[in-house]
Protein backbone atom coordinates (compact mmCIF):
# COMPACT_ATOMS: atom_id res chain seq x y z
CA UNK A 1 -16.70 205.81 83.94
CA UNK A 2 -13.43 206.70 82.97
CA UNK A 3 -12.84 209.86 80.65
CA UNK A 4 -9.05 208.54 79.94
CA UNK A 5 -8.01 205.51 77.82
CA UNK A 6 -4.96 203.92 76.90
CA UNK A 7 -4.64 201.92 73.85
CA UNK A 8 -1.92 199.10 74.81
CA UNK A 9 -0.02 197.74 71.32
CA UNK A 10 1.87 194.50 71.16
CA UNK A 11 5.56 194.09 71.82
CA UNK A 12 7.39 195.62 69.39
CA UNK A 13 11.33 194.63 68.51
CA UNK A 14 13.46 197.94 69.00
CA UNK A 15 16.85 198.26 67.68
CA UNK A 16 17.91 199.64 70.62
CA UNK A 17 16.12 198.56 73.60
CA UNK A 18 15.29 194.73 72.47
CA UNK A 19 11.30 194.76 73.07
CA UNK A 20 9.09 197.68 73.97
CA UNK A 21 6.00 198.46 74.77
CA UNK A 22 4.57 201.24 72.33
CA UNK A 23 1.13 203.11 74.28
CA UNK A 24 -0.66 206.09 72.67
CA UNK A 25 -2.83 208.31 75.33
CA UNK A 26 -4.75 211.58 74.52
CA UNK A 27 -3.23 214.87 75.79
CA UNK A 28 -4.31 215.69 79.00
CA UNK A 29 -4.27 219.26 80.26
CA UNK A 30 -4.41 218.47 83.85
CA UNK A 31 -5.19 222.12 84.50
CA UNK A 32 -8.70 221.89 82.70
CA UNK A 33 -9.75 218.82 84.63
CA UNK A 34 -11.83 219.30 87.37
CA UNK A 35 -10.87 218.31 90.89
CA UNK A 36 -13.50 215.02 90.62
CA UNK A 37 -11.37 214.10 87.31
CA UNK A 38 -8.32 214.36 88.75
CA UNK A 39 -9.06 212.44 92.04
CA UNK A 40 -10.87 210.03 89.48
CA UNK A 41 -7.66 209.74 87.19
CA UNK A 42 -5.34 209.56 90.38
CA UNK A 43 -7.33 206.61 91.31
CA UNK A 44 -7.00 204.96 88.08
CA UNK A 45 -3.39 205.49 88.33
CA UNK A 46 -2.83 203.97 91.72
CA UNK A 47 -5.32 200.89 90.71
CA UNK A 48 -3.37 199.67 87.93
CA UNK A 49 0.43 200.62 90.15
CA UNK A 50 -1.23 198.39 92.40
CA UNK A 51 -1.80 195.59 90.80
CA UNK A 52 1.98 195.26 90.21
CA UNK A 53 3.43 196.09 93.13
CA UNK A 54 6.78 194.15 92.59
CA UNK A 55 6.98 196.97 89.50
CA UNK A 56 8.01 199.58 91.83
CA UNK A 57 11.02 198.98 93.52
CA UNK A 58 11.69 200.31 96.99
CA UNK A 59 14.65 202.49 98.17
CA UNK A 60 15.96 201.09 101.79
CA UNK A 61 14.81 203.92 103.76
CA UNK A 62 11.33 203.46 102.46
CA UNK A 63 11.79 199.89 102.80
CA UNK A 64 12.84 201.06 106.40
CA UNK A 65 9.95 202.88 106.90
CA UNK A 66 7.55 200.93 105.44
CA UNK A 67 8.89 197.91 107.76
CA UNK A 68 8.25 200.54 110.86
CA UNK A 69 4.81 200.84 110.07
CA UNK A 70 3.61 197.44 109.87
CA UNK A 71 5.62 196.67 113.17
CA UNK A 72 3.54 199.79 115.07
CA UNK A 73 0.12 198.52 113.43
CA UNK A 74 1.13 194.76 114.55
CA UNK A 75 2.25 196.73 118.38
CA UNK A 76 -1.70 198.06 118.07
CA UNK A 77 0.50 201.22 118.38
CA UNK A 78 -1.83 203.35 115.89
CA UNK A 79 -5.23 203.48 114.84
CA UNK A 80 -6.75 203.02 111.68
CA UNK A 81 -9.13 204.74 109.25
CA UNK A 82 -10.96 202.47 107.21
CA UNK A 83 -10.32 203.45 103.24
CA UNK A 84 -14.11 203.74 102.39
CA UNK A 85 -13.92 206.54 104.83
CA UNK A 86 -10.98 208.25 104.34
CA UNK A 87 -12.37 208.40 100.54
CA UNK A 88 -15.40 209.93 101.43
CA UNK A 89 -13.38 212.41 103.36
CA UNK A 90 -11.35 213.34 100.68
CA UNK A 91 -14.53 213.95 98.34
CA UNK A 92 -15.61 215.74 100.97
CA UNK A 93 -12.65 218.70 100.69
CA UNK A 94 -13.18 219.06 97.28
CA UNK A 95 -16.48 221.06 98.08
């Protein structure tokens, strides 16, 4: 149930910066949320980053890193958590 929206508009022509996207979104004052609505929102956030994943370009050294980490989980090097249950941890703290 999200308690954010976006409203998305159509490509507009700019003057300046050829086409644009234009986006309206409520105020937020992140301070009133509670801790549920901002893990909630963070979610959000990260589900729609990662659907786009060539969006975010990578520096070298996180490239670097990022390349280091897959080559130690290939190695069997480190274990892993499962994400189901490192989100039910993080609920968890919020108590």
């Amino acid at each position: 149930m999200p308690f954010v929206s976006f409203l998305v508009r159509p490509l507009r022509a700019s003057a300046s910066l050829g086409y644009s996207l234009r986006m309206t979104m409520p105020a937020i004052d992140i301070n009133k949320l509670t801790t549920e609505q901002r893990l909630h929102l963070l979610e959000e956030l990260w589900e729609s980053l990662r659907k786009t994943p060539e969006a975010l370009p990578l520096t070298d050294a996180q490239r670097e890193e990022l390349d280091r980490r897959l080559d130690e989980l290939d190695r069997g090097d480190v274990a892993t958590i499962p994400w189901e249950e490192v989100r039910r941890q993080l609920h968890g703290r919020k108590q």
